[in-house]
N, C-alpha and C. Protein backbone atom coordinates (compact mmCIF):
# COMPACT_ATOMS: atom_id res chain seq x y z
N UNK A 1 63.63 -18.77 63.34
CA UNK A 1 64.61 -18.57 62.31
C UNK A 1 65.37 -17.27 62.58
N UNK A 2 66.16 -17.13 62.46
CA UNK A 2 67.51 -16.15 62.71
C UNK A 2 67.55 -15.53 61.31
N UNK A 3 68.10 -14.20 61.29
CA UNK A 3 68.48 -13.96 60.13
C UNK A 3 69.81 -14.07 59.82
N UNK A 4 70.70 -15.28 60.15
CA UNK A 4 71.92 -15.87 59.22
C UNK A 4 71.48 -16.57 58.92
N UNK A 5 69.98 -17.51 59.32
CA UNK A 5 69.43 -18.50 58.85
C UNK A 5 68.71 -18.06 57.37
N UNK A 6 67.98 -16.91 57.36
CA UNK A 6 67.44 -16.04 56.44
C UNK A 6 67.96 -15.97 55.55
N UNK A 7 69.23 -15.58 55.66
CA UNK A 7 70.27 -14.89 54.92
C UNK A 7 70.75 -16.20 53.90
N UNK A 8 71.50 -17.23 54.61
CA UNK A 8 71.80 -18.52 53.86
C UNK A 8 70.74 -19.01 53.38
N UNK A 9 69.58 -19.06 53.35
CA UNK A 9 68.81 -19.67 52.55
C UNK A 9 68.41 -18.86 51.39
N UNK A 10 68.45 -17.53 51.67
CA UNK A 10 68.20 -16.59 50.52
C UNK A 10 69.67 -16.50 49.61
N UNK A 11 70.40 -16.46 49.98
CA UNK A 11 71.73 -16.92 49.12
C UNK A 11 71.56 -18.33 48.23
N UNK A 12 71.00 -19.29 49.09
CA UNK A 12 71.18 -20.66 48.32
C UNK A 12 70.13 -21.11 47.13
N UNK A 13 69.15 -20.19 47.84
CA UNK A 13 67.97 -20.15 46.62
C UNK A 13 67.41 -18.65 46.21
N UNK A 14 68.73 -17.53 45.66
CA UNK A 14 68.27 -16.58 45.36
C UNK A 14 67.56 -16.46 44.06
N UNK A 15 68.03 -17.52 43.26
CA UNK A 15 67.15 -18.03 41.57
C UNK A 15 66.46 -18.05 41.94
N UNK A 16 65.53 -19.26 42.37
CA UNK A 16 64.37 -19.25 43.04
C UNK A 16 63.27 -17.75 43.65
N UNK A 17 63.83 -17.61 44.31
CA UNK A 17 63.25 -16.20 44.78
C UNK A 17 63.13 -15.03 43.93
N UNK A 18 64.22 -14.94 43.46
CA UNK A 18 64.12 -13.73 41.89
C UNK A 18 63.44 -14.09 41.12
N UNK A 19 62.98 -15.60 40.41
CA UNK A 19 62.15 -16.33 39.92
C UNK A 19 60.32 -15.91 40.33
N UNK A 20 60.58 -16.24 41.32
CA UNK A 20 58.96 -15.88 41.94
C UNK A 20 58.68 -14.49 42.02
N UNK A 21 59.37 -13.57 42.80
CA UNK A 21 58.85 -12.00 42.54
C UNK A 21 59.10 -11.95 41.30
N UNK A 22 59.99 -12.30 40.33
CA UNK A 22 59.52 -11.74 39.17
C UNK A 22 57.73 -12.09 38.43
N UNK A 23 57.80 -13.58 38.58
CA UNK A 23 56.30 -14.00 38.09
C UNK A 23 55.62 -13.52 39.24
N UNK A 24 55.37 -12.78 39.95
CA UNK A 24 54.70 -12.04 40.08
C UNK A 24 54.02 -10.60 39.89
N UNK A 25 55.96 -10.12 39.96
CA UNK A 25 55.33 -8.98 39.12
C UNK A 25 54.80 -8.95 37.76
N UNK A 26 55.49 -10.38 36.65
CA UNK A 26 54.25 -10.26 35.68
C UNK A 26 53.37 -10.56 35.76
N UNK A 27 52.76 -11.20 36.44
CA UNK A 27 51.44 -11.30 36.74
C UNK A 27 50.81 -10.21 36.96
N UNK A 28 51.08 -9.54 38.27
CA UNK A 28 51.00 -7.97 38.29
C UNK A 28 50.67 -7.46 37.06
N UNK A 29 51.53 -7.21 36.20
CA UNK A 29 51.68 -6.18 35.36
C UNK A 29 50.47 -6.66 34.50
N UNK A 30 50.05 -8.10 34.04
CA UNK A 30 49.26 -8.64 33.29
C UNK A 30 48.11 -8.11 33.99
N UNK A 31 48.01 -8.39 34.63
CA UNK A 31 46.80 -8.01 35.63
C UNK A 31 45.84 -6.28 35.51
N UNK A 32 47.01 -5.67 35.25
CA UNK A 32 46.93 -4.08 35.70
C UNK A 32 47.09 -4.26 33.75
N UNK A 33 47.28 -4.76 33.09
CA UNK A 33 47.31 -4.32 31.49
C UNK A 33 45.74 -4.62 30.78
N UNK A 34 45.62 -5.67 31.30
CA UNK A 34 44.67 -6.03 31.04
C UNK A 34 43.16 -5.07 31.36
N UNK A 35 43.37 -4.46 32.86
CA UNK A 35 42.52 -3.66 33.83
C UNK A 35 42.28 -2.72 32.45
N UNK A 36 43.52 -2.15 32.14
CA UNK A 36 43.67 -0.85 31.25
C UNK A 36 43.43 -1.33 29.70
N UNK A 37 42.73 -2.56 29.40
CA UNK A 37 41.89 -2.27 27.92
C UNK A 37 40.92 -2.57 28.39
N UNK A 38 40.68 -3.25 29.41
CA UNK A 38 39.02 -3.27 29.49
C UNK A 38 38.29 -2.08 29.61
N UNK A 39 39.15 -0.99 30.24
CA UNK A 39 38.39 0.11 30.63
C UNK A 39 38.46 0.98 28.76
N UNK A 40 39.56 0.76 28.20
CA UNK A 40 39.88 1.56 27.10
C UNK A 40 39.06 0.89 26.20
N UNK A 41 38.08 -0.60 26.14
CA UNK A 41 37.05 -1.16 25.41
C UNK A 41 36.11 -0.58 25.84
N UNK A 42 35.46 -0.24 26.87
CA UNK A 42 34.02 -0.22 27.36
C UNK A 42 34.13 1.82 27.00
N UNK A 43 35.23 2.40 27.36
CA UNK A 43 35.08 3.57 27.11
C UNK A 43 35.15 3.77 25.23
N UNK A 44 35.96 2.87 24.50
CA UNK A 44 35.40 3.68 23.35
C UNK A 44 33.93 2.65 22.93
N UNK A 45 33.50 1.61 23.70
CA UNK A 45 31.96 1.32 23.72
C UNK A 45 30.95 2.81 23.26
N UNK A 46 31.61 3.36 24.71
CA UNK A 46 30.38 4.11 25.22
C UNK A 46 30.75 5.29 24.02
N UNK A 47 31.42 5.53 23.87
CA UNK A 47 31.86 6.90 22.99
C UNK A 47 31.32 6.08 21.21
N UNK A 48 31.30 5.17 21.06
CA UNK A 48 30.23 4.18 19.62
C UNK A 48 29.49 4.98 19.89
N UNK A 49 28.55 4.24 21.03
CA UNK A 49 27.12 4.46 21.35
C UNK A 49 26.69 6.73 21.30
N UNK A 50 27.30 7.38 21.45
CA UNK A 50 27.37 8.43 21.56
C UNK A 50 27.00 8.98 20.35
N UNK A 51 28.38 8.42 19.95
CA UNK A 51 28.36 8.51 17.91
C UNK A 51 27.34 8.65 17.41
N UNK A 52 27.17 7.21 17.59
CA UNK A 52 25.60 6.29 16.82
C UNK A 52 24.52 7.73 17.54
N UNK A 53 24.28 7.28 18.77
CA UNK A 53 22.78 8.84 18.75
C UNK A 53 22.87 9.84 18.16
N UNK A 54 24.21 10.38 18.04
CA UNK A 54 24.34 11.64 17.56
C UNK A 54 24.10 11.46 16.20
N UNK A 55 24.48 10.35 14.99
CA UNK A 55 24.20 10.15 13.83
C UNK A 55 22.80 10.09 13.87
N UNK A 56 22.25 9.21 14.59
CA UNK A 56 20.39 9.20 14.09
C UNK A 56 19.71 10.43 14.55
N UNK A 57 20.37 10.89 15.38
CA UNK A 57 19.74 12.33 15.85
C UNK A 57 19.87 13.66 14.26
N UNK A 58 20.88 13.71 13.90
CA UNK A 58 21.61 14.23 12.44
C UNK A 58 20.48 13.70 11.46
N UNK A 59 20.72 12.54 11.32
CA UNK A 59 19.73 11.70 10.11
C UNK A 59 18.28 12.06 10.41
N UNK A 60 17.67 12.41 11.65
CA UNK A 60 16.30 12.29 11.98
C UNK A 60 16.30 13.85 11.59
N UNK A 61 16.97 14.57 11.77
CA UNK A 61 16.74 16.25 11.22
C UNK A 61 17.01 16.47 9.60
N UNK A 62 17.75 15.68 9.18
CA UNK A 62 17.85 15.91 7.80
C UNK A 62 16.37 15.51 7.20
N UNK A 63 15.97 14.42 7.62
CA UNK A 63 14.73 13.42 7.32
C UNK A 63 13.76 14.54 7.51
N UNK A 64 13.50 15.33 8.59
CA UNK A 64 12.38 16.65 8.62
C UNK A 64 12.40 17.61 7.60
N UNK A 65 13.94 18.14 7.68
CA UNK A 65 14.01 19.28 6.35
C UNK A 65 13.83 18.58 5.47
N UNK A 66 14.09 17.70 4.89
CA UNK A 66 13.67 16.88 3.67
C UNK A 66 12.62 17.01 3.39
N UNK A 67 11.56 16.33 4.28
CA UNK A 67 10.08 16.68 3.94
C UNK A 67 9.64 18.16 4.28
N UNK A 68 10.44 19.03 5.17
CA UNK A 68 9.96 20.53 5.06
C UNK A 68 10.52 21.26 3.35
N UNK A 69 11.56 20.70 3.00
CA UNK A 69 11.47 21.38 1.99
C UNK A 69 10.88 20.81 0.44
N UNK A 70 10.40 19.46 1.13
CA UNK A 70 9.41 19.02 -0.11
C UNK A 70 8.08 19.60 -0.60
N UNK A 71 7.68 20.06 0.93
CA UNK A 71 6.41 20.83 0.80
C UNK A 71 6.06 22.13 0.68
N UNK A 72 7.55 22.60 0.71
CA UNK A 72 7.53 24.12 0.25
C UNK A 72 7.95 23.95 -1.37
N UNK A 73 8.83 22.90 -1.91
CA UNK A 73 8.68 22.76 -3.22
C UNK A 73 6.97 22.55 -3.95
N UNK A 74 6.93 21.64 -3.17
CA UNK A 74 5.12 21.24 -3.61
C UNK A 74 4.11 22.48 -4.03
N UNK A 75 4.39 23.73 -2.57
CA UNK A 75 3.52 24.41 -2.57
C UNK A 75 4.22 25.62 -3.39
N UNK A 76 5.50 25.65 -3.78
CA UNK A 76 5.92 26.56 -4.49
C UNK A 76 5.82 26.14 -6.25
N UNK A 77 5.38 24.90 -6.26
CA UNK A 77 4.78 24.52 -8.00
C UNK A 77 3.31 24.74 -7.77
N UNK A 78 2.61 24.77 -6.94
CA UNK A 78 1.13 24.91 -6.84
C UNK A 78 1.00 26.33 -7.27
N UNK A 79 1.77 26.77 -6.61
CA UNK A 79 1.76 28.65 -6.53
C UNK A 79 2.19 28.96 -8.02
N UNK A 80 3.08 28.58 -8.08
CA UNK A 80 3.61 28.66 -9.89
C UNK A 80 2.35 28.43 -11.05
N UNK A 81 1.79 27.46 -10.93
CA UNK A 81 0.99 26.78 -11.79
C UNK A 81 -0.17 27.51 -11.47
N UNK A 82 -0.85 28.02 -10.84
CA UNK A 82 -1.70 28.84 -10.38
C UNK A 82 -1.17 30.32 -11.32
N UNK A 83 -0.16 30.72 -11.00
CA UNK A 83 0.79 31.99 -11.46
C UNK A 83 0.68 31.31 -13.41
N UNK A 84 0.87 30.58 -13.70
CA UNK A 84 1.05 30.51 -14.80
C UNK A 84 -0.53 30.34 -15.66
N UNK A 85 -1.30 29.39 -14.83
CA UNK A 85 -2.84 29.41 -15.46
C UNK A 85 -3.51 30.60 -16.01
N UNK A 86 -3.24 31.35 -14.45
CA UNK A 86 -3.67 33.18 -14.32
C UNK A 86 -3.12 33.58 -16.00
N UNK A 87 -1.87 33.65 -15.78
CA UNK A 87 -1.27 34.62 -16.58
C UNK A 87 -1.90 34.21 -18.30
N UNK A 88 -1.79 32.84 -18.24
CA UNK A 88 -1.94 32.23 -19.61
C UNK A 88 -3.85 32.56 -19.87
N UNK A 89 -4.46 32.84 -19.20
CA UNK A 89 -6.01 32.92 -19.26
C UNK A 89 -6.35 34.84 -19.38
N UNK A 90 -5.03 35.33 -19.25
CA UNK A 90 -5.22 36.98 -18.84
C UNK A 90 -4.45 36.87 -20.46
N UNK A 91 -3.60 36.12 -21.03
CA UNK A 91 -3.07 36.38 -22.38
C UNK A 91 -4.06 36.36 -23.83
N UNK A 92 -4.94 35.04 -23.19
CA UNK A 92 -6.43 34.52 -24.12
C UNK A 92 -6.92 36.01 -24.18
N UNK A 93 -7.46 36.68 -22.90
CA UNK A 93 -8.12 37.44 -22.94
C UNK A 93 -7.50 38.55 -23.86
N UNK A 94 -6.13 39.11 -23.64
CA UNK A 94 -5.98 40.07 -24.31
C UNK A 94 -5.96 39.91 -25.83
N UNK A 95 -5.21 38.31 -26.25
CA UNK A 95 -5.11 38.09 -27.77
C UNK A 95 -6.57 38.05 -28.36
N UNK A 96 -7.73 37.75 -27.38
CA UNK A 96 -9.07 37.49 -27.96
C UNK A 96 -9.75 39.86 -28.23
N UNK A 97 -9.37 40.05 -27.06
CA UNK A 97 -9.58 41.75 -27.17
C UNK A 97 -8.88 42.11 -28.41
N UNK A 98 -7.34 41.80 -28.51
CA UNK A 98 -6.55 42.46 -29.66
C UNK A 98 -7.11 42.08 -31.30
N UNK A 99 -7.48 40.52 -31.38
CA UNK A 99 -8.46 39.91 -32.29
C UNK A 99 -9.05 41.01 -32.59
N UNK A 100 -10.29 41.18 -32.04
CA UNK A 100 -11.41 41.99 -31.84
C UNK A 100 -11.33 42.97 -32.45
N UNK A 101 -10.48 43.98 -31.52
CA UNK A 101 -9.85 45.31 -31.94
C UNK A 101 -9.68 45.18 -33.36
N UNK A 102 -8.87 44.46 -34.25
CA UNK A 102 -8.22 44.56 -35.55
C UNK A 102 -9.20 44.04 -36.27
N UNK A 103 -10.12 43.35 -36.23
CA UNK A 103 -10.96 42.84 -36.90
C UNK A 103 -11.97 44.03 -36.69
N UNK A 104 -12.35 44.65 -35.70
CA UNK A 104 -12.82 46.02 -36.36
C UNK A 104 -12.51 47.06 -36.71
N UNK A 105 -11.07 47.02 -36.58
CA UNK A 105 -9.87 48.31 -37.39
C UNK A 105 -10.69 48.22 -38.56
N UNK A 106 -10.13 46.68 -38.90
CA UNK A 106 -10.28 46.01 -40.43
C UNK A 106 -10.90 46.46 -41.31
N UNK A 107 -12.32 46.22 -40.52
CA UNK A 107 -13.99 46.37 -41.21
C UNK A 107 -14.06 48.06 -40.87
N UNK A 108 -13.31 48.86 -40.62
CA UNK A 108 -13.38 50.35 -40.33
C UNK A 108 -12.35 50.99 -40.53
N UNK A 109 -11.17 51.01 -40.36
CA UNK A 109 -10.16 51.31 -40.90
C UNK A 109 -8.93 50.47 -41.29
N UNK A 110 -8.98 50.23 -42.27
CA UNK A 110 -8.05 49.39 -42.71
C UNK A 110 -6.27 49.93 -42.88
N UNK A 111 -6.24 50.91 -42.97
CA UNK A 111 -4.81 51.47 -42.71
C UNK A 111 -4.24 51.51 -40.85
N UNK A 112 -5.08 51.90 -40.22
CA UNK A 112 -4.64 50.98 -38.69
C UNK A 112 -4.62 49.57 -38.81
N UNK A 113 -5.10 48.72 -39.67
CA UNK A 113 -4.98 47.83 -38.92
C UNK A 113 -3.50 47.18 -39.90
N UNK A 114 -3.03 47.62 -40.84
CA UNK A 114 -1.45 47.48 -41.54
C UNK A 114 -0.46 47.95 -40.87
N UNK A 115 -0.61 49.17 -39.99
CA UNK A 115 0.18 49.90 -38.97
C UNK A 115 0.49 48.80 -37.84
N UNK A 116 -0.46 48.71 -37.28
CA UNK A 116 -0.48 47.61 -36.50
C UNK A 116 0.40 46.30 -36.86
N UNK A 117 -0.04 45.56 -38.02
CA UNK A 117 0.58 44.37 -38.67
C UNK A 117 2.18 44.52 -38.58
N UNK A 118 2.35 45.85 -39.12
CA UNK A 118 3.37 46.20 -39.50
C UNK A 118 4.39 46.00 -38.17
N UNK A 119 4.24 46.89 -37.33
CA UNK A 119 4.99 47.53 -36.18
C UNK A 119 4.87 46.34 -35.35
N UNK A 120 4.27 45.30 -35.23
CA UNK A 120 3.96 43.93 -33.97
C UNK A 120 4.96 43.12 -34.81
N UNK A 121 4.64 42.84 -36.22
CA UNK A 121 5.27 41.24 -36.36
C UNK A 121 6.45 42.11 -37.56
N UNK A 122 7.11 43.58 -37.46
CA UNK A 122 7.98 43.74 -38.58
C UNK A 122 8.15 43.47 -40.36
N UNK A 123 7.39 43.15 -40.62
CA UNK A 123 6.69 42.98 -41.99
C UNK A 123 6.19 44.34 -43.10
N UNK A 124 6.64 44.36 -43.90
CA UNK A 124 6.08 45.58 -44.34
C UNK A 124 4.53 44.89 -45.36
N UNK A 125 3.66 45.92 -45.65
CA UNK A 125 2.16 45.93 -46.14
C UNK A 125 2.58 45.67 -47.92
N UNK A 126 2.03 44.75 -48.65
CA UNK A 126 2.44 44.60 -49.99
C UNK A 126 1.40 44.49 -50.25
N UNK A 127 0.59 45.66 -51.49
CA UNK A 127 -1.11 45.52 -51.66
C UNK A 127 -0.89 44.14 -53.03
C-alpha cells in the first residue's frame, strides 16, 4: 500500500476512523475512571477500618477509666462512711461525757449546770 493509497482511503472513511479512535479513547478514559474509584473505594475502605480501631481503641480506654474511677468512688464512700461512723461514735461519746458532766453539775452544783443550759441552747433559766 502506498501512501496515496493511505491517504484516499483515510479520506473516504475518515467518519469511520474518527469513530473508532474516538471509542477508544472512551473506552480509555472509562477504563482509567473507573481504575480511579476503585482505588478511591478501597482507600477510604482502609481509612473506615482505621477509624473503626481508633474508635474501639477510645471506647476500650474510656471503659478502664470508667471502672478506675468507679473504684476510687467505691473506695472514696468506704473511706467516708468509715469517716462518718468514727465521727458519729466520738459524738455518742462526748454527748454521753457532757450527760454525765451536767448530771453531776446538777446533783452538785446546780447554778453551773443553768449556765451551761443557758449559753448551749440560748434559753434563759425561769425558776
Amino acid at each position: 500500500m502506498t501512501s496515496e493509497a493511505v491517504l484516499r482511503f483515510a479520506l473516504k472513511y475518515w467518519k469511520e476512523i474518527l469513530m473508532t479512535v474516538l471509542m477508544v479513547l472512551v473506552v480509555g478514559k472509562f477504563r482509567y475512571d473507573y481504575k480511579q474509584l476503585e482505588t478511591a473505594y478501597e482507600t477510604s475502605q482502609e481509612s473506615l477500618r482505621a477509624q473503626i480501631e481508633g474508635l474501639r481503641s477510645i471506647h476500650q480506654r474510656e471503659l478502664e477509666r470508667r471502672e478506675e474511677a468507679l473504684i476510687s468512688y467505691k473506695d472514696t464512700l468506704a473511706e467516708l462512711e468509715r469517716s462518718y461512723l468514727q465521727s458519729q461514735l466520738e459524738l455518742e461519746h462526748h454527748k454521753r461525757d457532757s450527760r454525765q458532766r451536767h448530771v453531776e453539775d446538777f446533783s452538785g452544783n446546780k447554778k453551773k449546770l443553768i449556765e451551761d443550759i443557758e449559753n448551749t441552747y440560748g434559753f434563759t433559766y425561769a425558776p
